[in-house]
Protein backbone atom coordinates (compact mmCIF):
# COMPACT_ATOMS: atom_id res chain seq x y z
CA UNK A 1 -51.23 103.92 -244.59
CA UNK A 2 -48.89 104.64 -247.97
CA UNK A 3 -46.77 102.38 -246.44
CA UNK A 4 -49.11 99.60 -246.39
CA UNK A 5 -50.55 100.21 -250.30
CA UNK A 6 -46.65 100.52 -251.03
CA UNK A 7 -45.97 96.75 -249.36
CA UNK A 8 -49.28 95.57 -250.62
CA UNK A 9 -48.26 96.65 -253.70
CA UNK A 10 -44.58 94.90 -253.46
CA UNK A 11 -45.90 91.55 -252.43
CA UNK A 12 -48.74 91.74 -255.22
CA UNK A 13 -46.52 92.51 -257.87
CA UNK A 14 -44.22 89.24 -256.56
CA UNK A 15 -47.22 87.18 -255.94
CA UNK A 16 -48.14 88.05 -260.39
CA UNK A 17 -44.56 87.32 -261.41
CA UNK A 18 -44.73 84.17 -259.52
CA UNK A 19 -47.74 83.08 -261.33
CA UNK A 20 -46.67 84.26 -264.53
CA UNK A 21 -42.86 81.90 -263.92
CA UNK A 22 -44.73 78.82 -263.07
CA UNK A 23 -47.16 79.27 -265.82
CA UNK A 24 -44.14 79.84 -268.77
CA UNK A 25 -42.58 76.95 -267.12
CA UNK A 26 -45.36 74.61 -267.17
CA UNK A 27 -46.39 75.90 -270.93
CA UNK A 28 -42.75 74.88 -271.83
CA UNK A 29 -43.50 71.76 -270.50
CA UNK A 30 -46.52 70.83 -272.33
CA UNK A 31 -45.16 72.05 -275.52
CA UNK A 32 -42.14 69.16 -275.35
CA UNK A 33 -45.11 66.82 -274.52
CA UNK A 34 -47.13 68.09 -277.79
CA UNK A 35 -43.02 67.82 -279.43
CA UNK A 36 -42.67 64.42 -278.41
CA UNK A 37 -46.36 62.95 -279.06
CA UNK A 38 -45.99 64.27 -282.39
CA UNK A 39 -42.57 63.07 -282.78
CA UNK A 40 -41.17 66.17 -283.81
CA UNK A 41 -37.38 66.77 -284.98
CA UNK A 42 -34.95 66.08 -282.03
CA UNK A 43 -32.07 68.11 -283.22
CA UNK A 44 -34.41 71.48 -283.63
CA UNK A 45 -33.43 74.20 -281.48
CA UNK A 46 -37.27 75.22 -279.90
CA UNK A 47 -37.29 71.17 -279.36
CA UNK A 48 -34.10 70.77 -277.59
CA UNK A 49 -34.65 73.94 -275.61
CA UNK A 50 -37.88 73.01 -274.33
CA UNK A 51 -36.20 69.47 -274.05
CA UNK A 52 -34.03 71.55 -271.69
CA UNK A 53 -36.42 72.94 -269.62
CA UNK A 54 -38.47 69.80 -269.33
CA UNK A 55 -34.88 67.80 -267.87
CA UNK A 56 -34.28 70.56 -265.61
CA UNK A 57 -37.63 71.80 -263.87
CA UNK A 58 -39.70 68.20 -264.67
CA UNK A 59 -37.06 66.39 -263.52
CA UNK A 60 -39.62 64.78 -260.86
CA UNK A 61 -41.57 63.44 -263.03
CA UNK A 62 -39.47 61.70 -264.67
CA UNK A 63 -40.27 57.58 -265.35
CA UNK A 64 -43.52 58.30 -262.90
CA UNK A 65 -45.99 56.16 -265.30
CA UNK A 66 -44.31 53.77 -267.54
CA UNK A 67 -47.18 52.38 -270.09
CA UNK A 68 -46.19 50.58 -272.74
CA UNK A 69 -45.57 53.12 -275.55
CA UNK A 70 -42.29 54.99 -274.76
CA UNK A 71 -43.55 58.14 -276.51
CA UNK A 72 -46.99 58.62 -274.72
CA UNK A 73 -45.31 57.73 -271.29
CA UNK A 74 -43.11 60.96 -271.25
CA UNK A 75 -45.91 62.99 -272.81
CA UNK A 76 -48.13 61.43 -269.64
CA UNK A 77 -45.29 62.42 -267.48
CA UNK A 78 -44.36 65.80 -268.86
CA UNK A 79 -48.16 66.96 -268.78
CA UNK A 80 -48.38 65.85 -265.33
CA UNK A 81 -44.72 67.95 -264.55
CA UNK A 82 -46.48 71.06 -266.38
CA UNK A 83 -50.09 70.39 -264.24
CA UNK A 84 -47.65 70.31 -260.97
CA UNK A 85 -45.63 73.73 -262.13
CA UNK A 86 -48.97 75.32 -262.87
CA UNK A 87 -51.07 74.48 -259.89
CA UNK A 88 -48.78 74.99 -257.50
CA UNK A 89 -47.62 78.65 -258.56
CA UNK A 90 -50.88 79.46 -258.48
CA UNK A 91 -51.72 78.00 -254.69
CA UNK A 92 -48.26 79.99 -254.04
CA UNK A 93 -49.85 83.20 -255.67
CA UNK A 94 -52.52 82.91 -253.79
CA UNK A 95 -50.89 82.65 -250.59
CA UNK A 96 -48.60 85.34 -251.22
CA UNK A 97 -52.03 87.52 -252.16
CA UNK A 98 -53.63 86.91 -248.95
CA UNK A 99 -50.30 87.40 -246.69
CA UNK A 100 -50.66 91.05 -248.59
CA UNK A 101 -54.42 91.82 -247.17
C-alpha cells in the first residue's frame, strides 16, 4: 500500500510539473503576442527572449492565418501557439492524473 501512495505520489508530482511547463510556455507565448500587438522594442532583452521561445516551441503556428495586417497575424498566430501549449498540457495532466488512480 506505501508503495502505491509513494507511485501515486511520483506520477502526481510529474503530472503538476507538466502543467505548470506548458502553462510558462504558453504565458511566454502570449506575452510576445501582447509585445508585438503593441509594437514593443525589438532589440529588448524580455522581447527577444520571449521572441525566442515563441520561434522555438510556436514554431507550428507559424504563417497559420495570414490577414492583412502583418502585426495582428502573428499575434493571431502566437495566441493560438500559447492556447495549443496550454490545453494540451493540461489534457496531458490529466491523463497522467488518472493513470495514477
Amino acid at each position: 500500500m506505501a508503495v502505491r501512495t509513494a507511485a501515486s505520489r511520483v506520477v502526481t508530482t510529474l503530472a503538476a510539473a507538466i502543467r505548470l511547463v506548458t502553462s510558462v510556455v504558453g504565458g511566454l507565448i502570449v506575452l510576445y503576442a501582447v509585445f508585438t500587438l503593441f509594437e514593443a522594442n525589438p532589440a529588448n532583452p524580455l522581447v527577444q527572449f520571449t521572441a525566442g521561445v515563441r520561434d522555438d516551441l510556436g514554431w507550428f503556428t507559424v504563417d497559420l492565418f495570414n490577414p492583412e495586417d502583418p502585426k495582428i497575424a502573428e499575434t493571431v498566430n502566437a495566441l493560438i501557439a500559447a492556447i495549443v501549449w496550454v490545453v494540451v498540457g493540461n489534457l496531458l495532466s490529466k491523463a497522467i492524473t488518472r493513470l495514477a488512480r
